[in-house]
Protein backbone atom coordinates (compact mmCIF):
# COMPACT_ATOMS: atom_id res chain seq x y z
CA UNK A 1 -6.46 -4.92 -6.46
CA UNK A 2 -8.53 -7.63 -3.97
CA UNK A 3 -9.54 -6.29 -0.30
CA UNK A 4 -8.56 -8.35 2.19
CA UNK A 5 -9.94 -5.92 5.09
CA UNK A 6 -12.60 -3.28 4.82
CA UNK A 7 -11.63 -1.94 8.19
CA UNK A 8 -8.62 -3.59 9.86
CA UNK A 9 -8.23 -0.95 13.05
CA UNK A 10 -9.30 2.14 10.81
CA UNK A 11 -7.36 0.79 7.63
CA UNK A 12 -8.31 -0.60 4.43
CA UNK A 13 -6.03 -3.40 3.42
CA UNK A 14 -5.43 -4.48 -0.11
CA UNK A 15 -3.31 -6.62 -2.30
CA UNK A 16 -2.06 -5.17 -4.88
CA UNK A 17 0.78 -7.05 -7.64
CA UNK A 18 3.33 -8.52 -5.26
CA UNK A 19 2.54 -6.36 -2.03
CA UNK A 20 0.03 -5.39 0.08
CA UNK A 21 -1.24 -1.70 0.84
CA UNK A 22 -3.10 -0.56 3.97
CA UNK A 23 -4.71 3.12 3.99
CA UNK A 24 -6.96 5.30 6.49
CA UNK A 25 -10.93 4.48 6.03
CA UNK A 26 -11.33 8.29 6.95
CA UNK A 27 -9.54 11.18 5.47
CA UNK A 28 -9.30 13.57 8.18
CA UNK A 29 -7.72 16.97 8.32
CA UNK A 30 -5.04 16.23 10.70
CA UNK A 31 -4.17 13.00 8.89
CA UNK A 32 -1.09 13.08 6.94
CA UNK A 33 -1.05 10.92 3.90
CA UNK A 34 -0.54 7.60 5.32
CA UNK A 35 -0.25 4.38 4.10
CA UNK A 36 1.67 0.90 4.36
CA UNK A 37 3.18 -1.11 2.34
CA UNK A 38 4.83 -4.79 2.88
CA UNK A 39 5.63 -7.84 0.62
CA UNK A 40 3.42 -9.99 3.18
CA UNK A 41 0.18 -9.52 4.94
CA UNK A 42 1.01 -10.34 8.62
CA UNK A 43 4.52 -7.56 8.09
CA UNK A 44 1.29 -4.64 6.82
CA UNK A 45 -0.79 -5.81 9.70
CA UNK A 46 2.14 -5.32 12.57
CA UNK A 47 3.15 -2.54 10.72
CA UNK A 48 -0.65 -1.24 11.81
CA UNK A 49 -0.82 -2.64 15.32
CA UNK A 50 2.23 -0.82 16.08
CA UNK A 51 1.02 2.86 14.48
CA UNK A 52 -1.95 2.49 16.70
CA UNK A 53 0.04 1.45 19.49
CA UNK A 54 2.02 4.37 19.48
């Protein structure tokens, strides 16, 4: 597992095997387990952007 981003809009991104994996930096209460996961970086990163959009 390499980091890419320590805190990409709240998330932690990694690469993991073949995909990468974003997750919350904070575990709060009200957060439901969430967490991403594309084949490519940029698709995890919109996938983000969009969350927080919303």
């Amino acid at each position: 597992m390499r980091t890419i981003y320590e805190n990409y809009r709240g998330f932690k991104v990694f690469q993991q095997t073949n995909s990468y994996v974003a997750i919350p930096n904070k575990t709060d209460d009200d957060n439901q387990d969430i967490m991403f996961r594309q084949w490519q970086l940029i698709e995890v990163l919109n996938t983000i952007d969009a969350y927080i959009e919303n």
